[in-house]
PDB file of N, CA and C in Angstrom:
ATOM      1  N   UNK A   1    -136.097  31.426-140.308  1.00  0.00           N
ATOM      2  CA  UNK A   1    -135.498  31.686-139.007  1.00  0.00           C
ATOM      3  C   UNK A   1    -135.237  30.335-138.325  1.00  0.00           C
ATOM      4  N   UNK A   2    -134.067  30.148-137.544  1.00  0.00           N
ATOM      5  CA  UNK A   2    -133.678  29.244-137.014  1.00  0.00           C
ATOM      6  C   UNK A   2    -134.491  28.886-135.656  1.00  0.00           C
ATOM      7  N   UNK A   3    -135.073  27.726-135.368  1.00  0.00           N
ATOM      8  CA  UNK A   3    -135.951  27.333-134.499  1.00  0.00           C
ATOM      9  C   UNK A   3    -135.057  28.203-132.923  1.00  0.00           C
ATOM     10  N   UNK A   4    -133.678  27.721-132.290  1.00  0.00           N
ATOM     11  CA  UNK A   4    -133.554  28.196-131.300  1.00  0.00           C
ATOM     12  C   UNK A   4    -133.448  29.748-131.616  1.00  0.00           C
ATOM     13  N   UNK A   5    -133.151  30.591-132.689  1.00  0.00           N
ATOM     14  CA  UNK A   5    -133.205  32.249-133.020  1.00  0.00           C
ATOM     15  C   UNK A   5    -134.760  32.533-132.985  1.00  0.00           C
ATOM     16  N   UNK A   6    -135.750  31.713-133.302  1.00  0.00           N
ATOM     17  CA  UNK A   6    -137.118  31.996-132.903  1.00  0.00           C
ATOM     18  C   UNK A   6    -137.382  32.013-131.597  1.00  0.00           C
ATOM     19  N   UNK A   7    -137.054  31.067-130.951  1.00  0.00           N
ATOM     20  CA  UNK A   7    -137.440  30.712-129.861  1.00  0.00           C
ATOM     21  C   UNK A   7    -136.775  32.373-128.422  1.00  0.00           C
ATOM     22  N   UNK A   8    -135.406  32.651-129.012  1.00  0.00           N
ATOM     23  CA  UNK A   8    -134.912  33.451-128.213  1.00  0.00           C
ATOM     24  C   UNK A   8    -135.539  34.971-128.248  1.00  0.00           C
ATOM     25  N   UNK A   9    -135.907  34.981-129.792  1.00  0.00           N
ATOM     26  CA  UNK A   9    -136.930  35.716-129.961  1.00  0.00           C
ATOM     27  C   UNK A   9    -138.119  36.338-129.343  1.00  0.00           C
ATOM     28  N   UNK A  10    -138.721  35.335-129.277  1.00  0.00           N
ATOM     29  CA  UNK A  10    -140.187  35.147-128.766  1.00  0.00           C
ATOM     30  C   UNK A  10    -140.175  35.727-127.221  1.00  0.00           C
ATOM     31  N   UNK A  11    -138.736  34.923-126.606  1.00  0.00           N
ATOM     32  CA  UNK A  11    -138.526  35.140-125.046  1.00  0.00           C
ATOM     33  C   UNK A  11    -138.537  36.943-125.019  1.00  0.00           C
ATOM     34  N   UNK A  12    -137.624  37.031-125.671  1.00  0.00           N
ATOM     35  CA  UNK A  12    -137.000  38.472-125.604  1.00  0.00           C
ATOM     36  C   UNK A  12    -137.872  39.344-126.101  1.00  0.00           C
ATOM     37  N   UNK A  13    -139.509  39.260-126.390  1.00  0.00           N
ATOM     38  CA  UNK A  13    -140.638  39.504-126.723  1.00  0.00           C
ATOM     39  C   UNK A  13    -141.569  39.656-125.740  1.00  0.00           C
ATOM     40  N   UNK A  14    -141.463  38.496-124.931  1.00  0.00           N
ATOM     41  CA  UNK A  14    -142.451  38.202-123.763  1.00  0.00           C
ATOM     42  C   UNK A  14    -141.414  39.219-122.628  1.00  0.00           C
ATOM     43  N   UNK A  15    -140.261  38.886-122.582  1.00  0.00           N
ATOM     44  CA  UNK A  15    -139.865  39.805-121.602  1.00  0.00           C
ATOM     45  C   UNK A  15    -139.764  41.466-121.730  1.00  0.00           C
ATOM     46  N   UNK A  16    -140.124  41.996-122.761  1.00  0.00           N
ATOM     47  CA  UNK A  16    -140.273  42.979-123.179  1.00  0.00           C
ATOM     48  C   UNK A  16    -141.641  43.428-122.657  1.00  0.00           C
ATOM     49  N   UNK A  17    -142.358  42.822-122.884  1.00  0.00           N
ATOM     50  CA  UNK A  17    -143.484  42.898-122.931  1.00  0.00           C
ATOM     51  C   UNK A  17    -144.359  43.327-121.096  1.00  0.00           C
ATOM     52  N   UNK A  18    -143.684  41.503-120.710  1.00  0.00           N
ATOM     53  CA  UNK A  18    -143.908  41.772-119.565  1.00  0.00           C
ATOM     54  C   UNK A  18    -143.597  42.712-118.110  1.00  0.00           C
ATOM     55  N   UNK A  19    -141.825  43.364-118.637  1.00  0.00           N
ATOM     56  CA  UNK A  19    -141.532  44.241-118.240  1.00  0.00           C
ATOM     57  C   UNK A  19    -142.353  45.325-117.702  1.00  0.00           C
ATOM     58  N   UNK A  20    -142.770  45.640-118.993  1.00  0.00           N
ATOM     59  CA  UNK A  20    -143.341  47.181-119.479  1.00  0.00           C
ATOM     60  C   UNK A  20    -144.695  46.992-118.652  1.00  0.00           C
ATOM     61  N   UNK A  21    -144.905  46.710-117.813  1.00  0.00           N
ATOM     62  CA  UNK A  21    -146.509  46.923-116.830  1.00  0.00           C
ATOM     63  C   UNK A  21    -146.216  46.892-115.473  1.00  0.00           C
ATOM     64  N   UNK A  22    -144.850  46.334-115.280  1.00  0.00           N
ATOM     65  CA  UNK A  22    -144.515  46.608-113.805  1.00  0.00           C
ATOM     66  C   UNK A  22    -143.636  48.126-113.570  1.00  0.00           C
ATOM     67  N   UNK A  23    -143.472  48.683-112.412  1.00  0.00           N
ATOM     68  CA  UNK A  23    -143.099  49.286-112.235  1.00  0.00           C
ATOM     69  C   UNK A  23    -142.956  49.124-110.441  1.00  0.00           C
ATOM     70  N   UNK A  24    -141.433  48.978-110.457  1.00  0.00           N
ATOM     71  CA  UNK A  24    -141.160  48.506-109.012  1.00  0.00           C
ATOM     72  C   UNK A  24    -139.648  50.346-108.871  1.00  0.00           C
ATOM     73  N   UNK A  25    -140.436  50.778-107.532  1.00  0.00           N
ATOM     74  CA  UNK A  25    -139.653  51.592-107.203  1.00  0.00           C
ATOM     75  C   UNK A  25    -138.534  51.561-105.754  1.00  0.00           C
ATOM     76  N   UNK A  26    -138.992  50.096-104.978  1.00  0.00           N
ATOM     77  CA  UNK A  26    -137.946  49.809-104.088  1.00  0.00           C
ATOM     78  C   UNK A  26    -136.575  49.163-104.632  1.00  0.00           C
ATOM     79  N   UNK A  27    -135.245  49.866-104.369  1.00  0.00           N
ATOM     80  CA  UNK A  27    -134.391  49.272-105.224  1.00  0.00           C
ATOM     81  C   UNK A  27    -133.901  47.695-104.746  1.00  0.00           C
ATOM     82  N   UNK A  28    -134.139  47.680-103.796  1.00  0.00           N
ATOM     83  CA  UNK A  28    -134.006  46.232-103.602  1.00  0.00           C
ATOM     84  C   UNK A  28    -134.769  45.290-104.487  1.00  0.00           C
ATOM     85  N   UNK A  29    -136.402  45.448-104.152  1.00  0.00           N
ATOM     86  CA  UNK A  29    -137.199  44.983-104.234  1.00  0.00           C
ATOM     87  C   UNK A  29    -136.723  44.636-106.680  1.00  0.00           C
ATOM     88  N   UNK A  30    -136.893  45.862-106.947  1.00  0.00           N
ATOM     89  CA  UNK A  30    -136.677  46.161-108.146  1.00  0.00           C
ATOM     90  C   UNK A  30    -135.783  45.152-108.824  1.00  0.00           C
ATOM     91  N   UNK A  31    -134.345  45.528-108.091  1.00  0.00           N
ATOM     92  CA  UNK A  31    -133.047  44.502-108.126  1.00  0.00           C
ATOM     93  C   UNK A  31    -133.511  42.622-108.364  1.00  0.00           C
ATOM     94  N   UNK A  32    -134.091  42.813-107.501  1.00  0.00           N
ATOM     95  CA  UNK A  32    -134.618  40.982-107.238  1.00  0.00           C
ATOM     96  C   UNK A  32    -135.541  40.713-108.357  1.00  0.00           C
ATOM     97  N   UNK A  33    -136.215  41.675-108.791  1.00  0.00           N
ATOM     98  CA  UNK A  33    -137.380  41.243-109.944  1.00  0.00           C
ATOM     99  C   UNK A  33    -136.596  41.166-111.023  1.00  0.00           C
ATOM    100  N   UNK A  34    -135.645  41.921-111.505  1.00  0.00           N
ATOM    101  CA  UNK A  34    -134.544  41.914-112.022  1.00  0.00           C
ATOM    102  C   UNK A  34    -133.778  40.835-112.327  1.00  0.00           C
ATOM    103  N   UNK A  35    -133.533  40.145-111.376  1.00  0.00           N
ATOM    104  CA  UNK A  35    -132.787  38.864-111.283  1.00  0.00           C
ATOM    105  C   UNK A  35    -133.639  37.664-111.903  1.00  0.00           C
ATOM    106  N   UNK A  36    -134.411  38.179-110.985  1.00  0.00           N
ATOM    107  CA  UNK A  36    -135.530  36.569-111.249  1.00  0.00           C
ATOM    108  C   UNK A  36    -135.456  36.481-113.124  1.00  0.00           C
ATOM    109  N   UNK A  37    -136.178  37.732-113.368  1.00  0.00           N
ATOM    110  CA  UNK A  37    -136.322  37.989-115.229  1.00  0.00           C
ATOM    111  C   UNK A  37    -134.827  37.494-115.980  1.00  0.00           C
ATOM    112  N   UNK A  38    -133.679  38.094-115.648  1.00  0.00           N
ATOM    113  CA  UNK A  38    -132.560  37.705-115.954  1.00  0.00           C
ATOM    114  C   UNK A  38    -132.208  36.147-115.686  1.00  0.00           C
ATOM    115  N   UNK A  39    -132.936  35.419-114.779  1.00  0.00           N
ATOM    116  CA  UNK A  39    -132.771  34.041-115.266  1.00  0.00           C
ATOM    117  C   UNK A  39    -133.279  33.402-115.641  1.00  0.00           C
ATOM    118  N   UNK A  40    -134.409  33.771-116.343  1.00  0.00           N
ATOM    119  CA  UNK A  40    -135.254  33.307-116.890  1.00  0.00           C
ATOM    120  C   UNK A  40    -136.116  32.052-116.096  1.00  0.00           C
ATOM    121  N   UNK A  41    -136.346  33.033-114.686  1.00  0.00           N
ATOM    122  CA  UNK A  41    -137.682  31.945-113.798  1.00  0.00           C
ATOM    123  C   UNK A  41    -139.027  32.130-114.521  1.00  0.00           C
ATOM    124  N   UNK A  42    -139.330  33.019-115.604  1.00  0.00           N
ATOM    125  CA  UNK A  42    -140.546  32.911-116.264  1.00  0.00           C
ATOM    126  C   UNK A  42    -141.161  32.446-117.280  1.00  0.00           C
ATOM    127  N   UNK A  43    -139.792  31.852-117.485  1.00  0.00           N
ATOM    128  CA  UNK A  43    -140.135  30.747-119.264  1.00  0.00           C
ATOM    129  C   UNK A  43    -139.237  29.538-119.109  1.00  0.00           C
ATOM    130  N   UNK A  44    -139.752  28.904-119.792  1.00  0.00           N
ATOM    131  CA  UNK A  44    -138.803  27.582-119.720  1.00  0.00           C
ATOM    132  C   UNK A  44    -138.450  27.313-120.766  1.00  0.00           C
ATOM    133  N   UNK A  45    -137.180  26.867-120.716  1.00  0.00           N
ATOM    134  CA  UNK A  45    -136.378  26.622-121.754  1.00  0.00           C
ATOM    135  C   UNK A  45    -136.898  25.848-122.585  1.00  0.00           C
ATOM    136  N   UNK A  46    -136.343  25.861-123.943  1.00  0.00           N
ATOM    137  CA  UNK A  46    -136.796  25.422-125.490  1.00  0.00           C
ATOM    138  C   UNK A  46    -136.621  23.832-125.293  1.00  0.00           C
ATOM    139  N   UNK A  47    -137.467  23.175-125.959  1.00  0.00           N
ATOM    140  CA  UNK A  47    -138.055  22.056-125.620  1.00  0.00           C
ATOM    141  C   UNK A  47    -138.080  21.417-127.198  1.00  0.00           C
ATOM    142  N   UNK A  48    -137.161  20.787-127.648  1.00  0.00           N
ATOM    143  CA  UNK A  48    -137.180  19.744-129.036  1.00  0.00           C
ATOM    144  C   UNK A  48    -137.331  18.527-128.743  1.00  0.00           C
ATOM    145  N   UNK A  49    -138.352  17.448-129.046  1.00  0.00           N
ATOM    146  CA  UNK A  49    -138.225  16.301-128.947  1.00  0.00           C
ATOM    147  C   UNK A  49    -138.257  15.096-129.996  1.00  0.00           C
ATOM    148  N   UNK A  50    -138.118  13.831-130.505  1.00  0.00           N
ATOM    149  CA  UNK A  50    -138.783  13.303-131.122  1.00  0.00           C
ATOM    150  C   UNK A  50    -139.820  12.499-130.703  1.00  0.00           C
ATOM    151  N   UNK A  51    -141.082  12.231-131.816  1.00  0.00           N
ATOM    152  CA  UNK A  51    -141.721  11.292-131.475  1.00  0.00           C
ATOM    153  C   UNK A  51    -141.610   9.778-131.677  1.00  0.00           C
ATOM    154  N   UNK A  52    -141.504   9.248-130.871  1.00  0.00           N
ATOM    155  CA  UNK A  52    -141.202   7.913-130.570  1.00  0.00           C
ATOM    156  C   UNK A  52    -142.095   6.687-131.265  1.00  0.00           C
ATOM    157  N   UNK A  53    -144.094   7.685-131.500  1.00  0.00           N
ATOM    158  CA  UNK A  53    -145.005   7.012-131.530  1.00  0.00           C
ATOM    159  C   UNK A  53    -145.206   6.566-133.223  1.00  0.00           C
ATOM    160  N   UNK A  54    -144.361   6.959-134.096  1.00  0.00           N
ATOM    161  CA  UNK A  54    -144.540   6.996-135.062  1.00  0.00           C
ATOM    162  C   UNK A  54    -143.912   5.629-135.662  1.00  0.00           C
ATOM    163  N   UNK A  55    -145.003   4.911-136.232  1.00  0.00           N
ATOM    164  CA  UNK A  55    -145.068   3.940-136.631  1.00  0.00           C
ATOM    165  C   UNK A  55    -143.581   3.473-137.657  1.00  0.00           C
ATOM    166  N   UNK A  56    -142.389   2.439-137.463  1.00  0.00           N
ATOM    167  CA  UNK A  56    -141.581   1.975-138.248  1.00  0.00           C
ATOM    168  C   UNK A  56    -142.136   1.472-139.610  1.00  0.00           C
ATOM    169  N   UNK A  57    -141.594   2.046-140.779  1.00  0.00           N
ATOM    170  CA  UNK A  57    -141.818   1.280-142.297  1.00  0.00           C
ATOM    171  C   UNK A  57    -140.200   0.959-142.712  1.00  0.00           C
ATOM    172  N   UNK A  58    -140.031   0.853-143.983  1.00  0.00           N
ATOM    173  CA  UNK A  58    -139.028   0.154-144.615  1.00  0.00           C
ATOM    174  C   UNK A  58    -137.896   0.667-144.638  1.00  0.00           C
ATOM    175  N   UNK A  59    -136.869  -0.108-144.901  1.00  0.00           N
ATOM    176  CA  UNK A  59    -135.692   1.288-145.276  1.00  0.00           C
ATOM    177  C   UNK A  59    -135.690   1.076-146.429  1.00  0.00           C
ATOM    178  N   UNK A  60    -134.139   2.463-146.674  1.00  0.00           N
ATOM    179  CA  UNK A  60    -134.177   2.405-148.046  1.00  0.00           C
ATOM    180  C   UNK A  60    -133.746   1.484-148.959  1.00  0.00           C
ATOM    181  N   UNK A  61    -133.184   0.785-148.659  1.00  0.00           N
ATOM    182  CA  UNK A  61    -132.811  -0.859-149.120  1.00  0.00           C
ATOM    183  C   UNK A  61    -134.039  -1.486-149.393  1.00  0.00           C
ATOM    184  N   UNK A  62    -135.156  -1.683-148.729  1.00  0.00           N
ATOM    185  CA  UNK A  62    -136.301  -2.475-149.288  1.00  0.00           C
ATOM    186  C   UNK A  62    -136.617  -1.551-149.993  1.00  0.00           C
ATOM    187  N   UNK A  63    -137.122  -0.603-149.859  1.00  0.00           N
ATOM    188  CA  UNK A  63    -137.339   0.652-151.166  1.00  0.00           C
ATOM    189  C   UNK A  63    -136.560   0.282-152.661  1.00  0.00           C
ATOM    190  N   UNK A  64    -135.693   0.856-152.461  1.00  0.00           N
ATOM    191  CA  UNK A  64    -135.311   0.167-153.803  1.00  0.00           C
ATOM    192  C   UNK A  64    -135.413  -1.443-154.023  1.00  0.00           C
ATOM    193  N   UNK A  65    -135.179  -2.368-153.345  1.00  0.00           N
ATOM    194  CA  UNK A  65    -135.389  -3.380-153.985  1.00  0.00           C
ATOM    195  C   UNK A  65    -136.472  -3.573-154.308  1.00  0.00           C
ATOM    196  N   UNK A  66    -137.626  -3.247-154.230  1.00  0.00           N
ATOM    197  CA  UNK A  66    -139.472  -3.224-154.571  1.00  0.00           C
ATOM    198  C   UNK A  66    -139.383  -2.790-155.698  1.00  0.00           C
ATOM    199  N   UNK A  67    -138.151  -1.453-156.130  1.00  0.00           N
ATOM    200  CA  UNK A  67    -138.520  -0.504-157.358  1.00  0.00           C
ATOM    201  C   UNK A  67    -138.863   0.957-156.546  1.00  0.00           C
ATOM    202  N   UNK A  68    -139.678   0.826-155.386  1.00  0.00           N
ATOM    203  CA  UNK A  68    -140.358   2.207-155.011  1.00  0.00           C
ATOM    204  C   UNK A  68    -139.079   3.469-154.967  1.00  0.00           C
ATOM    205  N   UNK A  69    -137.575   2.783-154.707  1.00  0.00           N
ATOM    206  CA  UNK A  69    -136.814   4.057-154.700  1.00  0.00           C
ATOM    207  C   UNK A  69    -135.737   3.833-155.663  1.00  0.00           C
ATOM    208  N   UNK A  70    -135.171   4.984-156.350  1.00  0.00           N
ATOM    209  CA  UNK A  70    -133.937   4.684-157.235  1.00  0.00           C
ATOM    210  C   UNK A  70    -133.021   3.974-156.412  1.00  0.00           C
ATOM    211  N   UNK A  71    -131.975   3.535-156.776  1.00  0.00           N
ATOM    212  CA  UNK A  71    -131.450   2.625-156.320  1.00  0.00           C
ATOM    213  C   UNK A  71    -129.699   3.218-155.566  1.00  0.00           C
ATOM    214  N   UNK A  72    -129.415   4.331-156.666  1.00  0.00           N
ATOM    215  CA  UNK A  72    -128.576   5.736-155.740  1.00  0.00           C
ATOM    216  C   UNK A  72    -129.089   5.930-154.758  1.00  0.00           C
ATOM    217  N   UNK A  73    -130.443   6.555-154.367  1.00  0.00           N
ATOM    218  CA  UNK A  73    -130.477   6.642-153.177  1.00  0.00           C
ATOM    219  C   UNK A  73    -130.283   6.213-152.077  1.00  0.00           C
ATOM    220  N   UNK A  74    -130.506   5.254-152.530  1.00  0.00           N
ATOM    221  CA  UNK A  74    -130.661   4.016-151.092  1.00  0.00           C
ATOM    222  C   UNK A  74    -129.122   3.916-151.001  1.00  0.00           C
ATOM    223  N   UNK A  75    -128.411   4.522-151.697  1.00  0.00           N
ATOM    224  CA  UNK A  75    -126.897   4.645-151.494  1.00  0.00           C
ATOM    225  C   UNK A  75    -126.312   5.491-150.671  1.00  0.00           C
ATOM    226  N   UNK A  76    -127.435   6.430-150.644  1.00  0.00           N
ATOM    227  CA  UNK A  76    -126.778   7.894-149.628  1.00  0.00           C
ATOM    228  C   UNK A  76    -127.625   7.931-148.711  1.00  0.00           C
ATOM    229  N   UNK A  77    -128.693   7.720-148.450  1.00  0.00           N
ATOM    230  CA  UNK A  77    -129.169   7.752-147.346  1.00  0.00           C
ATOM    231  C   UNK A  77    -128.810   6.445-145.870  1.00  0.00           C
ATOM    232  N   UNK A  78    -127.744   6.453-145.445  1.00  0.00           N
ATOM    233  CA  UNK A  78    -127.624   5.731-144.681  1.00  0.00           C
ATOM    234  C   UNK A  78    -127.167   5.924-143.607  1.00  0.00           C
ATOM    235  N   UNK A  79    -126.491   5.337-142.536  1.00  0.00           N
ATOM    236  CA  UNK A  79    -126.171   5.756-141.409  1.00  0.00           C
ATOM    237  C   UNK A  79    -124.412   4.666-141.445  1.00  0.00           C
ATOM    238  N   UNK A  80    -123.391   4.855-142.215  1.00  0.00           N
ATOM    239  CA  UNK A  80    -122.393   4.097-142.463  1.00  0.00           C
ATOM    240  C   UNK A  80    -122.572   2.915-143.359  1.00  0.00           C
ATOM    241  N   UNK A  81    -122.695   1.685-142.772  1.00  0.00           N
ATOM    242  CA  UNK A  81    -123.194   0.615-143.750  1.00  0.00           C
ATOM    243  C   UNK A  81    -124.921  -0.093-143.521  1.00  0.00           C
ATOM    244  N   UNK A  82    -125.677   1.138-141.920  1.00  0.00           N
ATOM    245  CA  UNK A  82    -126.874   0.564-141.853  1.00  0.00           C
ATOM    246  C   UNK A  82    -127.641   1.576-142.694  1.00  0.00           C
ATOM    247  N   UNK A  83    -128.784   0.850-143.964  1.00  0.00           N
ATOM    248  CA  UNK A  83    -129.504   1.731-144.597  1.00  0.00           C
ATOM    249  C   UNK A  83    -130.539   2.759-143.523  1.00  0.00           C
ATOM    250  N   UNK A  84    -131.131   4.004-144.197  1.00  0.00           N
ATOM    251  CA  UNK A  84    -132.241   4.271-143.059  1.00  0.00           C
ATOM    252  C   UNK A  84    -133.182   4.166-143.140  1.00  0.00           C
ATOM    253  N   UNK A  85    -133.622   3.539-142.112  1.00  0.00           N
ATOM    254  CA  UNK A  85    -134.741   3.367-141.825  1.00  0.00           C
ATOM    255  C   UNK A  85    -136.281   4.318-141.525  1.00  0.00           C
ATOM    256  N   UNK A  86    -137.232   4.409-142.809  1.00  0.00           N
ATOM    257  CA  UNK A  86    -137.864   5.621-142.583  1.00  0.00           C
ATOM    258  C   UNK A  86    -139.579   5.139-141.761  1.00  0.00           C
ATOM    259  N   UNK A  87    -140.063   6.050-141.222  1.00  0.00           N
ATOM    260  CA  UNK A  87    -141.618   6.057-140.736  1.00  0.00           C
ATOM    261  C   UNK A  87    -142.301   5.726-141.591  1.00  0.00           C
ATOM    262  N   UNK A  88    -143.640   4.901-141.371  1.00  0.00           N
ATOM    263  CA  UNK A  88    -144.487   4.281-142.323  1.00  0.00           C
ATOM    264  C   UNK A  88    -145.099   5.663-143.465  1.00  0.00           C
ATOM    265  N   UNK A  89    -145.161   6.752-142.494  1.00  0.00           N
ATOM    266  CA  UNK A  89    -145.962   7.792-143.033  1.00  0.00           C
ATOM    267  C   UNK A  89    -144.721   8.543-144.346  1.00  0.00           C
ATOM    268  N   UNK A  90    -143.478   8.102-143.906  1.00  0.00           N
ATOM    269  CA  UNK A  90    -141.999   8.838-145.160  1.00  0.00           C
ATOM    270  C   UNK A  90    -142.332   7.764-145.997  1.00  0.00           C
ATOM    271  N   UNK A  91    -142.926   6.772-145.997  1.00  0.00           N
ATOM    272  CA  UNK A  91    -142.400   5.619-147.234  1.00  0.00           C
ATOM    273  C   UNK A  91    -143.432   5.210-148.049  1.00  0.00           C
ATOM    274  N   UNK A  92    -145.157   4.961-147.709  1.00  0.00           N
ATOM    275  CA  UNK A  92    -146.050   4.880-148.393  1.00  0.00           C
ATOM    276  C   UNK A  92    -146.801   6.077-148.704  1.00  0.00           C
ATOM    277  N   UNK A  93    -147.359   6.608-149.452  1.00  0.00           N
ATOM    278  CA  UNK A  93    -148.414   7.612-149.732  1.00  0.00           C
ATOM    279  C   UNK A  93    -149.557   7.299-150.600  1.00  0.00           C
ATOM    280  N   UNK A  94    -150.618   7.852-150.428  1.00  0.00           N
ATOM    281  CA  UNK A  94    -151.522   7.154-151.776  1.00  0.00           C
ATOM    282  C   UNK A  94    -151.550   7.720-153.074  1.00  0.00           C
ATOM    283  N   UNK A  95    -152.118   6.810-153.813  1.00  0.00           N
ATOM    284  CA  UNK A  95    -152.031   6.855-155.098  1.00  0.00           C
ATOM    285  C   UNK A  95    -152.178   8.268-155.173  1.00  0.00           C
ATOM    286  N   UNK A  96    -152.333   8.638-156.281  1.00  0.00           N
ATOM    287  CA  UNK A  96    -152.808  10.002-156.833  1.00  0.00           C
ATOM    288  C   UNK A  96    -153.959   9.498-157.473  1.00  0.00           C
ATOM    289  N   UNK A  97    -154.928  10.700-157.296  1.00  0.00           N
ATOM    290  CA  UNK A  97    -156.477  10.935-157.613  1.00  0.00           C
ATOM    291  C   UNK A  97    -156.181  10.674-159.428  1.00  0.00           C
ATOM    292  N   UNK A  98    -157.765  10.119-159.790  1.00  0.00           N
ATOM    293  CA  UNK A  98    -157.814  10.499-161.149  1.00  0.00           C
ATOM    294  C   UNK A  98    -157.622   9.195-161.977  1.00  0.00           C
TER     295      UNK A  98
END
């Protein structure tokens, strides 16, 4: 499922939900609770960010030149003619056990 199709989901879950325990019989009053729900004053909108804190490692250009990456790759992964540049945690891993 697609993160914002989850997310609209979830809403349309909670508002279901929360609906179903009120019961407003002034039509005004009703109308306005109505509204409020319809604009969604009870959830806040979907929230994607990146993290910023994550430590810079190599690109793929030093990758392959070390050996650590085939050397195609470092062909397609780029951003035009700048290679990309991946997080310390995408580029080293440890050995394997054994």
């Amino acid at each position: 499922m697609k993160a914002f199709d989850f997310d609209h989901y979830l809403i349309d879950s909670y508002a279901r939900f929360s609906r179903s325990f009120t019961s407003v019989c002034v039509d005004d009053l009703r109308h306005e609770v109505e509204r409020q729900y319809d604009a969604g004053r009870f959830w806040p909108d979907a929230l994607l960010s990146l993290n910023p804190q994550f430590l810079s490692g190599p690109t793929v250009d030093e990758l392959a030149a070390s050996g650590d990456l085939d050397d195609a790759t470092s062909k397609i992964f780029r951003f035009g003619a700048s290679p990309l540049r991946l997080h310390r945690h995408q580029a080293f891993w440890p050995a394997p056990c054994g």
